[in-house]
C-alpha atoms as a PDB file:
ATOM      1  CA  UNK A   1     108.339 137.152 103.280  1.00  0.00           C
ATOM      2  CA  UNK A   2     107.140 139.100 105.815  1.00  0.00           C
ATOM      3  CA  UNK A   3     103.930 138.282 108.081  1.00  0.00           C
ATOM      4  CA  UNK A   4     102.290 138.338 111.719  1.00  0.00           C
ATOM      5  CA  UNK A   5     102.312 135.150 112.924  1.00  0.00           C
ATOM      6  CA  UNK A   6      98.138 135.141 113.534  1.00  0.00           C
ATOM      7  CA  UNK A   7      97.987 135.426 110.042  1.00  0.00           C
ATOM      8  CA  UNK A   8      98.687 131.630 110.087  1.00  0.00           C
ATOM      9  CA  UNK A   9      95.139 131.143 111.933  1.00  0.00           C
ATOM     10  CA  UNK A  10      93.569 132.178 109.072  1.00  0.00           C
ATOM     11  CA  UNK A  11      93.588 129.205 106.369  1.00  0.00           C
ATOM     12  CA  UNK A  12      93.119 131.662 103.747  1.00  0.00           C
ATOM     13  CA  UNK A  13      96.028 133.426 104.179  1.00  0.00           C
ATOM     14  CA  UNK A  14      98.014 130.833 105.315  1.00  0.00           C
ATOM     15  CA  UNK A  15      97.978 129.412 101.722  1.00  0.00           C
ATOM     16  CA  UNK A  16      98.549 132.828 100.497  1.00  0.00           C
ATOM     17  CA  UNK A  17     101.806 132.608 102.236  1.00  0.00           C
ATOM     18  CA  UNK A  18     103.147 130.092 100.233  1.00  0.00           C
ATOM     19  CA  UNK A  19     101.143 130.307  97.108  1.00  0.00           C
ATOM     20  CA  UNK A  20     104.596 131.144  95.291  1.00  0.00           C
ATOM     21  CA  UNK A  21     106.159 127.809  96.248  1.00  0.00           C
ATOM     22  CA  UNK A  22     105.871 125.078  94.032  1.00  0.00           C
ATOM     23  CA  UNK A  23     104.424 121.721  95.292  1.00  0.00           C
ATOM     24  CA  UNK A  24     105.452 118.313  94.439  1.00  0.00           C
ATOM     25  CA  UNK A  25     105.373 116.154  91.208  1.00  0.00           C
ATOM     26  CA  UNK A  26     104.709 112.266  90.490  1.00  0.00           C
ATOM     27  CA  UNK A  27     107.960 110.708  89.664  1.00  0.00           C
ATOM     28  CA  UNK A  28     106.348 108.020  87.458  1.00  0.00           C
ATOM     29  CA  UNK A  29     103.393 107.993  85.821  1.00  0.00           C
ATOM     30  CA  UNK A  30      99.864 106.059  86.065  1.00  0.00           C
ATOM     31  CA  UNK A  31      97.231 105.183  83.723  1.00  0.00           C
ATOM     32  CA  UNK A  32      94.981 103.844  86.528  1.00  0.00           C
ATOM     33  CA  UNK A  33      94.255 103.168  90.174  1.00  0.00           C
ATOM     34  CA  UNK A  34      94.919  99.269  89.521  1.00  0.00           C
ATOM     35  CA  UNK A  35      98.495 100.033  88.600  1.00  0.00           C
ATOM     36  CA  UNK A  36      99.088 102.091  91.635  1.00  0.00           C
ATOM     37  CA  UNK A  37      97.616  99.691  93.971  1.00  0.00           C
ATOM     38  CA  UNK A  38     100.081  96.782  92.448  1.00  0.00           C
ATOM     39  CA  UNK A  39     102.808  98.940  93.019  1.00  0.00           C
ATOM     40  CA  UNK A  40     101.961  99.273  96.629  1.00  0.00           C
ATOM     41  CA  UNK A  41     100.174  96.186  97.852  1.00  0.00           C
ATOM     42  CA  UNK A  42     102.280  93.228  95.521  1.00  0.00           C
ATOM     43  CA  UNK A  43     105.349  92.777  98.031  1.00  0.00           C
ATOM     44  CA  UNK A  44     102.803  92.623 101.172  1.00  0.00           C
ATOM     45  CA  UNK A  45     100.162  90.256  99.294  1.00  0.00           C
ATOM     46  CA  UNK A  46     103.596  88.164  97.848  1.00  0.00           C
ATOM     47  CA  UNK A  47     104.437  87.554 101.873  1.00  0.00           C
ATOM     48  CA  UNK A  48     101.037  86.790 102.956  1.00  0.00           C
ATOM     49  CA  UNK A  49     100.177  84.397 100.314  1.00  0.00           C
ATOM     50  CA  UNK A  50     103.391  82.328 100.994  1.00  0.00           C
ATOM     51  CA  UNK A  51     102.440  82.400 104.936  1.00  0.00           C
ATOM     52  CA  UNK A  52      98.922  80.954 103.517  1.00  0.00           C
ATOM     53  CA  UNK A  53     101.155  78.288 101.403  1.00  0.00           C
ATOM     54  CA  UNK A  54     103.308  77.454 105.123  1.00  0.00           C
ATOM     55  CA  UNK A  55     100.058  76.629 106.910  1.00  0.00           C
ATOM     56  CA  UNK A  56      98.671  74.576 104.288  1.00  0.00           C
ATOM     57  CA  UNK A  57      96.428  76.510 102.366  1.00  0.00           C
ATOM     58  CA  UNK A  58      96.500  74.970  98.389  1.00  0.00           C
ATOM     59  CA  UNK A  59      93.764  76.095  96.539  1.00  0.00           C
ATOM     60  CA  UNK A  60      93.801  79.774  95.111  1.00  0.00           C
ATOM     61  CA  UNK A  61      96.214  80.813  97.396  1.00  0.00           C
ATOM     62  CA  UNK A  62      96.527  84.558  96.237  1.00  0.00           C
ATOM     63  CA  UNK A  63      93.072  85.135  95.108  1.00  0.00           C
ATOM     64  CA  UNK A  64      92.195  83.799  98.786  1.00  0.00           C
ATOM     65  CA  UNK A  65      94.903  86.107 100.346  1.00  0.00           C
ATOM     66  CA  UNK A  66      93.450  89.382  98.048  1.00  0.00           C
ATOM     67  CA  UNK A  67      89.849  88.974  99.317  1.00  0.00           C
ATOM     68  CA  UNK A  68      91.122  89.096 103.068  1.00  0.00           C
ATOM     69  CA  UNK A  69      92.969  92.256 102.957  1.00  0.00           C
ATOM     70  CA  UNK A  70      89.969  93.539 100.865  1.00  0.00           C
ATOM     71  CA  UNK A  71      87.530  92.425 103.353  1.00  0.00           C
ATOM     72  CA  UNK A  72      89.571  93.590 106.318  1.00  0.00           C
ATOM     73  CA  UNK A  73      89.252  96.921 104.594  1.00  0.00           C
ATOM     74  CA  UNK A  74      85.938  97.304 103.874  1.00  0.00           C
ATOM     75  CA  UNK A  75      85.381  95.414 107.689  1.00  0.00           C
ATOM     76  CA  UNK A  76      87.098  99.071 108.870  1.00  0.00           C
ATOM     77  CA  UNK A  77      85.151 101.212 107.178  1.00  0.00           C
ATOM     78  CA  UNK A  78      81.794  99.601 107.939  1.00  0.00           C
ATOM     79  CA  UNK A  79      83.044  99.014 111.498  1.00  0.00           C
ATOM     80  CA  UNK A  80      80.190  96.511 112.703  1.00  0.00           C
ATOM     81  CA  UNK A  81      79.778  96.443 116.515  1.00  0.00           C
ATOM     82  CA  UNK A  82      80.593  92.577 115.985  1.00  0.00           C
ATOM     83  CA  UNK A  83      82.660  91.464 113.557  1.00  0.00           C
ATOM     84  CA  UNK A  84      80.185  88.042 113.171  1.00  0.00           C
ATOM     85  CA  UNK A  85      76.906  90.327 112.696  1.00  0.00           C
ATOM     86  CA  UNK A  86      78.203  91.153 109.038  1.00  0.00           C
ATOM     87  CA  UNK A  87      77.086  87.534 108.251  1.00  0.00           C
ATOM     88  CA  UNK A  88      73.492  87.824 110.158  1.00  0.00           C
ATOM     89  CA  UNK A  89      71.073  88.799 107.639  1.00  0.00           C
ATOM     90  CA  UNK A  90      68.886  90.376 110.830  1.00  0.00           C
ATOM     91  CA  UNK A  91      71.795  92.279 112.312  1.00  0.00           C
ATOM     92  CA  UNK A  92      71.996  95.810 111.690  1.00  0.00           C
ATOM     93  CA  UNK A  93      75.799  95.737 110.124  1.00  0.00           C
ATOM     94  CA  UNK A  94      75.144  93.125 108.111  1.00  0.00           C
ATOM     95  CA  UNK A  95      76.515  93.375 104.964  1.00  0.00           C
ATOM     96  CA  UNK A  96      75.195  91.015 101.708  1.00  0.00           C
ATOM     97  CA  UNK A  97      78.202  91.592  99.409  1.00  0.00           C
ATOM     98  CA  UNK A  98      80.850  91.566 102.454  1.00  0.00           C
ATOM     99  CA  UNK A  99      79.474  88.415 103.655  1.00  0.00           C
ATOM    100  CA  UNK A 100      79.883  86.616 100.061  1.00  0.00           C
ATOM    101  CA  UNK A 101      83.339  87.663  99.754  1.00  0.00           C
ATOM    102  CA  UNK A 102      84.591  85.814 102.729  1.00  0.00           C
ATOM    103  CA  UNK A 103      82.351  82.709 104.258  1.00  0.00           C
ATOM    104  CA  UNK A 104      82.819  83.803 108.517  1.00  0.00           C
ATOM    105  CA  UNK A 105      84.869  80.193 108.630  1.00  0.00           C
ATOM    106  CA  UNK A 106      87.467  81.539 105.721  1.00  0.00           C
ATOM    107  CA  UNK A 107      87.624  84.905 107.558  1.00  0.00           C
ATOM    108  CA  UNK A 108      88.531  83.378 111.121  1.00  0.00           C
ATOM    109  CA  UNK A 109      91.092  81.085 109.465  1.00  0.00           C
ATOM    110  CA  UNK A 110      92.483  83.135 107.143  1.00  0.00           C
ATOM    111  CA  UNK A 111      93.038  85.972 110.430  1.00  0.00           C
ATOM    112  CA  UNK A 112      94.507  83.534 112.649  1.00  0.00           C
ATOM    113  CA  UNK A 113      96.845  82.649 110.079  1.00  0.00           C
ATOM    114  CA  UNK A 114      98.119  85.438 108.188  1.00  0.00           C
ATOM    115  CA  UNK A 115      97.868  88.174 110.862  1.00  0.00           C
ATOM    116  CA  UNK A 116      99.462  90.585 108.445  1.00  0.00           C
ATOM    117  CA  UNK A 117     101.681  93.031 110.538  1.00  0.00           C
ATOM    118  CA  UNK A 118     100.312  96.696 109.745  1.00  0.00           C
ATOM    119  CA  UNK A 119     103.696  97.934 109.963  1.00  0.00           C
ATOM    120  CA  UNK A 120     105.186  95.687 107.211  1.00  0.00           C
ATOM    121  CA  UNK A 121     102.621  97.478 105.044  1.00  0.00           C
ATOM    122  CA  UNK A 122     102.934 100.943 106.595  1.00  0.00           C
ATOM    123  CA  UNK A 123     106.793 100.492 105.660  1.00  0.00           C
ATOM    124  CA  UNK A 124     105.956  99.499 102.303  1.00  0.00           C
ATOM    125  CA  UNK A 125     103.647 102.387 101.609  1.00  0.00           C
ATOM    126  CA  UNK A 126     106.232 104.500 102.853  1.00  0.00           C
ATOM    127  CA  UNK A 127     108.954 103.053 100.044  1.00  0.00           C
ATOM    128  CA  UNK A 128     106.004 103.272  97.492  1.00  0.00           C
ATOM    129  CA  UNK A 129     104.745 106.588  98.029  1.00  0.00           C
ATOM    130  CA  UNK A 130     108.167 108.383  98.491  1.00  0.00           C
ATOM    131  CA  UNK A 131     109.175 106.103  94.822  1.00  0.00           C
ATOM    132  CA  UNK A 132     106.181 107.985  93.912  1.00  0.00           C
ATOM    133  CA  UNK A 133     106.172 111.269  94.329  1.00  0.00           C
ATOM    134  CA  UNK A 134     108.810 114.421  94.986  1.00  0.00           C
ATOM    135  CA  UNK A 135     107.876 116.247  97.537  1.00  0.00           C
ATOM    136  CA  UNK A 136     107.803 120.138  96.875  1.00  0.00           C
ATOM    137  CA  UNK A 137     109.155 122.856  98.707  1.00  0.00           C
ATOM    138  CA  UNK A 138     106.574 122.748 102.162  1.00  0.00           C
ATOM    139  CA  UNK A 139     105.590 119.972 103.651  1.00  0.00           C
ATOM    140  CA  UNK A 140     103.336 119.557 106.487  1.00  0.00           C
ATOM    141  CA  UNK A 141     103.729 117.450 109.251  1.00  0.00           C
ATOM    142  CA  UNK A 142     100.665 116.603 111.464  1.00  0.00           C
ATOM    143  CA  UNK A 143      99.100 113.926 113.649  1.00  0.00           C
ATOM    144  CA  UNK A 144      95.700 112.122 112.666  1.00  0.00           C
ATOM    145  CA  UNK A 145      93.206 109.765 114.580  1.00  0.00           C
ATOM    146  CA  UNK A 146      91.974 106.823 112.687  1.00  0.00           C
ATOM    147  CA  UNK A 147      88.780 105.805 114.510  1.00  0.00           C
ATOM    148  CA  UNK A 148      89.243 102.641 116.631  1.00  0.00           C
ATOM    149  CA  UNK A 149      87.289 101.496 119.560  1.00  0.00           C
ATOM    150  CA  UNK A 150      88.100  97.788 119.885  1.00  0.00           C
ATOM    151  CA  UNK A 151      89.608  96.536 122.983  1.00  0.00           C
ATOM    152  CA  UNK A 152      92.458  94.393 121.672  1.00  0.00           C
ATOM    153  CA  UNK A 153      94.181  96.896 120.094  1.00  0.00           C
ATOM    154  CA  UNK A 154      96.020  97.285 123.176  1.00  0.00           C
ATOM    155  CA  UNK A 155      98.640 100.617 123.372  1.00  0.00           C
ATOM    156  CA  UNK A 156      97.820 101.352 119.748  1.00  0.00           C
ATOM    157  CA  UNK A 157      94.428 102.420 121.108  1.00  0.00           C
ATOM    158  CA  UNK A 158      94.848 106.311 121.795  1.00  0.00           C
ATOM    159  CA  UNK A 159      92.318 109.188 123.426  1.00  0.00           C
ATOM    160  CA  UNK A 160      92.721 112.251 122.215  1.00  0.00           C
ATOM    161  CA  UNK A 161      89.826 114.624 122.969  1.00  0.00           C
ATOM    162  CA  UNK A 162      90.410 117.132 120.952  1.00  0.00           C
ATOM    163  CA  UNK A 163      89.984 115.208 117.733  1.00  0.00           C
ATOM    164  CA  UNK A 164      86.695 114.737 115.741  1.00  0.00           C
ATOM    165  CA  UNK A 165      87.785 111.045 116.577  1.00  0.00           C
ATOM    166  CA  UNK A 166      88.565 110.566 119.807  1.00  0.00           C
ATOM    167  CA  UNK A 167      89.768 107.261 120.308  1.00  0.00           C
ATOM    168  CA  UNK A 168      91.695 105.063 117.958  1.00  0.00           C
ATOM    169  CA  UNK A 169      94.798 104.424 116.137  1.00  0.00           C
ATOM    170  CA  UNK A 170      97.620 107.662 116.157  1.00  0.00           C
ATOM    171  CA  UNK A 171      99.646 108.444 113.231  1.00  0.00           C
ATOM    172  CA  UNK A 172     102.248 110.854 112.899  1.00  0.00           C
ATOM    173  CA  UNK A 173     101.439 112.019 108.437  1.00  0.00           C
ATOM    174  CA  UNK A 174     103.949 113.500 106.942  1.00  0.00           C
ATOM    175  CA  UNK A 175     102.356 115.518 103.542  1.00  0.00           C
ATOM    176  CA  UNK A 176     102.920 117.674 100.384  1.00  0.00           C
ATOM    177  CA  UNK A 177     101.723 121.050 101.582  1.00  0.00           C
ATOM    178  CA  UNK A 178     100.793 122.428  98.080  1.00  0.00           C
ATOM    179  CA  UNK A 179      99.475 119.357  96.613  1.00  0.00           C
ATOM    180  CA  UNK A 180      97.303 117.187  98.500  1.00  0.00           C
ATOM    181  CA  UNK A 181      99.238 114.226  98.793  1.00  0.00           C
ATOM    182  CA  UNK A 182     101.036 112.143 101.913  1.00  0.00           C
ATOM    183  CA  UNK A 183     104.857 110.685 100.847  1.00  0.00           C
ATOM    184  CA  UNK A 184     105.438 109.400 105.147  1.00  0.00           C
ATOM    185  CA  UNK A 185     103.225 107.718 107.662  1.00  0.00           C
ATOM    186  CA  UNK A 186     104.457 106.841 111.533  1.00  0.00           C
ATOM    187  CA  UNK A 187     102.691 104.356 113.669  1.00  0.00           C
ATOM    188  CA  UNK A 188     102.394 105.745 117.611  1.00  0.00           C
ATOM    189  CA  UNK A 189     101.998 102.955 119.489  1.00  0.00           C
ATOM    190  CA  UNK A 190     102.000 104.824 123.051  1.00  0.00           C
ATOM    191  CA  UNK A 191     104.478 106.207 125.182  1.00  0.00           C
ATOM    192  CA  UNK A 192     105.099 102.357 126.972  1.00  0.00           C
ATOM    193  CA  UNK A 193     103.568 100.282 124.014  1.00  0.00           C
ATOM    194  CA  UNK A 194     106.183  97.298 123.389  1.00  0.00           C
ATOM    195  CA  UNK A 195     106.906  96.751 119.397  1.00  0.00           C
ATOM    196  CA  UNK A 196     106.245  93.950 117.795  1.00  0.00           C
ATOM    197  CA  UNK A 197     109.337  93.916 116.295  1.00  0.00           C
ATOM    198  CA  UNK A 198     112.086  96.405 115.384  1.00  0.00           C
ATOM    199  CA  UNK A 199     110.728  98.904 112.979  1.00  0.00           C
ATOM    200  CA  UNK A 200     110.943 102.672 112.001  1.00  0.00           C
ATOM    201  CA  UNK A 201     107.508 103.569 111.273  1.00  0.00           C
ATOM    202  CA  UNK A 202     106.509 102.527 114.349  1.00  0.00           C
ATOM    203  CA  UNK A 203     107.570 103.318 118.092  1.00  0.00           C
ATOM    204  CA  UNK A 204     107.328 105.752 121.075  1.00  0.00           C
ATOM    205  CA  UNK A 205     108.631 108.870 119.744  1.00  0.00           C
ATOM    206  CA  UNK A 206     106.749 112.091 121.071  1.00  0.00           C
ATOM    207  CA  UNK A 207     105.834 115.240 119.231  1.00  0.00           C
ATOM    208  CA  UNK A 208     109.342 116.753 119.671  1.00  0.00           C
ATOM    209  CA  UNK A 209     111.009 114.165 118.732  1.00  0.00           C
ATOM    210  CA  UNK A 210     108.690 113.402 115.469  1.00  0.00           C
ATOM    211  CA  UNK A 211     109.735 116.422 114.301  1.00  0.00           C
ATOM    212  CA  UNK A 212     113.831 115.352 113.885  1.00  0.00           C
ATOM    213  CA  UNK A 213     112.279 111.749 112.212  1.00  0.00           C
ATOM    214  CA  UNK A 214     110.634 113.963 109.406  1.00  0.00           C
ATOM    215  CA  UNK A 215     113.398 116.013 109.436  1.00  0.00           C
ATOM    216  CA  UNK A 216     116.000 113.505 108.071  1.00  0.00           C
ATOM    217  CA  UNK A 217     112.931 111.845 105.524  1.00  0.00           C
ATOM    218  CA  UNK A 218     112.788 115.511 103.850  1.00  0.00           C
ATOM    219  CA  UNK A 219     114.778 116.258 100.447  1.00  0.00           C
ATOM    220  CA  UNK A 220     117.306 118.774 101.148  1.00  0.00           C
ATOM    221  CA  UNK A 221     115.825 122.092 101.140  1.00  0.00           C
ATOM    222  CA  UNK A 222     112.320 121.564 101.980  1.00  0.00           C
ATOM    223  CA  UNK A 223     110.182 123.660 104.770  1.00  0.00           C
ATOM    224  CA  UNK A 224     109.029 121.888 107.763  1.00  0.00           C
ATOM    225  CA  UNK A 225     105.267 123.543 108.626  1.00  0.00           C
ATOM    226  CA  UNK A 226     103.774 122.105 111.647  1.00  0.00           C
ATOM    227  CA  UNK A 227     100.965 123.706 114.572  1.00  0.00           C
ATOM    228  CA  UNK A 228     101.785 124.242 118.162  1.00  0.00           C
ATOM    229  CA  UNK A 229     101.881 120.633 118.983  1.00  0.00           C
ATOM    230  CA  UNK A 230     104.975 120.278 117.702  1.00  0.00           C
ATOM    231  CA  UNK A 231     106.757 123.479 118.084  1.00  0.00           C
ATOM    232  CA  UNK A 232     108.972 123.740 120.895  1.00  0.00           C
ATOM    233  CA  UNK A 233     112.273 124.956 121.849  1.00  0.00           C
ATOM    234  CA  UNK A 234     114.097 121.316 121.623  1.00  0.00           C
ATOM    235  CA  UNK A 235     112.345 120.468 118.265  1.00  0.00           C
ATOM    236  CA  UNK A 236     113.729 124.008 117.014  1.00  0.00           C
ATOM    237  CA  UNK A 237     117.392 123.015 118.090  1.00  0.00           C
ATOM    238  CA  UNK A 238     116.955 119.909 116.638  1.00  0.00           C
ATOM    239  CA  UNK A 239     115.830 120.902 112.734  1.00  0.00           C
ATOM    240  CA  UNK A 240     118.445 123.681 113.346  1.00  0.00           C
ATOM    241  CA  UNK A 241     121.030 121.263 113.902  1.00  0.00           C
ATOM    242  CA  UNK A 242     119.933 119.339 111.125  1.00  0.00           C
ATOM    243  CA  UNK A 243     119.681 122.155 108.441  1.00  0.00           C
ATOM    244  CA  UNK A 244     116.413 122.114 107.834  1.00  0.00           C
ATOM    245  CA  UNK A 245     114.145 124.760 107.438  1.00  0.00           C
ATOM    246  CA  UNK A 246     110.642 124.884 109.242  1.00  0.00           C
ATOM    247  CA  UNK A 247     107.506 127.082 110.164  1.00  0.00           C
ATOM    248  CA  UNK A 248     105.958 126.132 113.158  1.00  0.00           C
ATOM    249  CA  UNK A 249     103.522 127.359 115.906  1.00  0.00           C
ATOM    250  CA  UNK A 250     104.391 127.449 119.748  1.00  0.00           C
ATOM    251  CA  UNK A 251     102.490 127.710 123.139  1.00  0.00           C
ATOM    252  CA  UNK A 252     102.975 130.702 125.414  1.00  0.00           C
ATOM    253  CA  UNK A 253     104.773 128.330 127.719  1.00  0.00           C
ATOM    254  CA  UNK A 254     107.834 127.777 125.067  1.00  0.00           C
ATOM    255  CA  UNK A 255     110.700 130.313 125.855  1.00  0.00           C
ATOM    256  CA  UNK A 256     113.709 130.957 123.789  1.00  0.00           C
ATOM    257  CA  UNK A 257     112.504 129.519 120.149  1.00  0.00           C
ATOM    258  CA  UNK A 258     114.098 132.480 118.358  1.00  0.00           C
ATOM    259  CA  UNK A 259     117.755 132.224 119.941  1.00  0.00           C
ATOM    260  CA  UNK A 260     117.243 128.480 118.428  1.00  0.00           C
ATOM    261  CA  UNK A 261     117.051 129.712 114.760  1.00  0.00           C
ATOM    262  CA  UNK A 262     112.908 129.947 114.770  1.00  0.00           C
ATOM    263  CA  UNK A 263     111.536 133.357 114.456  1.00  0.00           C
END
């Protein structure tokens, strides 16, 4: 398939380009939402609820456990300027249904308890979605702001100015590029950010080296497409190396790409 490479600037023909490549397919199928979301979230609610059991909580454990993580979700989509206003009926974030879901005692307890590690369910949603779905042959590999501005998040709060969001929470997504669906997610936590614990959906790895990560998560066979951000000469050696085949963008600043295999 021949093209000029600005033709990739243009969406429209971008997705002309691989309009006769086939995307990816469910491996199982769903009747509803509900079943999908057991799938992915029973494991990670199973460990929370028997933290909740260790530190003494009796009564409804799992129930208790399931309207935290639901609260904590709707908490991040809302995101009040303080977390306690969603209980003040005068403040402007407060919420009447979020408040009634958790009393602000159960919250606090319930946080300082469980603390659910994000990348226990990161890794699980990972498992789950790649379970879930084949990936087809193009995938897209980008990076993605989730909107963050609280100060404890510590190195996993990023700046990025050329974002819509600015500052907050980096992830590396790995995607379907033909159907609109992510199988791979990887938690940036800053190029000196300690780790929690030892985990591989979470780390220090840069754009060049992101690229390799993807590359050995891909089935055999599958195209790599990626901007400028993560084309370079190493990350061309690298999926070279590795076999797989890739599209991807480079600055005027990146010299021999062809010789490695990119063209």
């Amino acid at each position: 398939m021949e093209f000029e490479p600005r033709e990739l600037l243009d969406s429209e023909k971008a997705a002309d380009l691989f309009s006769d490549y086939e995307g990816g397919y469910p491996r199982k199928d769903y009747n509803t939402l509900q079943e999908i979301w057991c799938d992915v979230m029973s494991p990670f609610i199973d460990l929370l609820t028997k933290k909740a059991r260790v530190a003494g909580i009796t009564h409804g454990v799992k129930g208790t456990v399931v309207r935290f993580l639901l609260f904590r979700v709707l908490l991040g989509m809302i995101q009040p300027r303080r977390i306690d206003d969603v209980w003040v009926p005068k403040a402007l974030s407060y919420n009447a249904r979020l408040s009634q879901l958790l009393t602000r005692r159960e919250y606090y307890r319930l946080n300082r308890v469980l603390r659910p590690d994000v990348t226990l369910l990161i890794e699980r949603c990972n498992e789950v979605w790649g379970s879930l779905w084949r990936l087809g042959a193009v995938a897209s590999g980008d990076e993605t702001v989730v909107p963050h501005k609280g100060v404890r998040a510590g190195p996993l709060r990023q700046f990025i100015p050329r974002k819509p969001h600015s500052t907050g929470v980096k992830l590396y997504v790995l995607a379907d590029a033909v159907e609109p669906y992510v199988t791979n997610v990887y938690l940036y936590v800053g190029a000196r950010g300690q780790l929690r614990r030892a985990s591989t959906v979470q780390g220090n790895m840069n754009a060049r080296q992101i690229v390799n990560y993807w590359a050995d998560v891909l089935p055999e066979g599958t195209i790599l497409v990626a901007d400028s951000f993560f084309g370079s000469h190493e990350a061309a050696k690298g999926l070279a190396a590795r076999g797989t085949p890739f599209l991807m963008l480079c600055k005027r600043d990146e010299r021999g790409v062809s010789e490695a295999g990119m063209g």
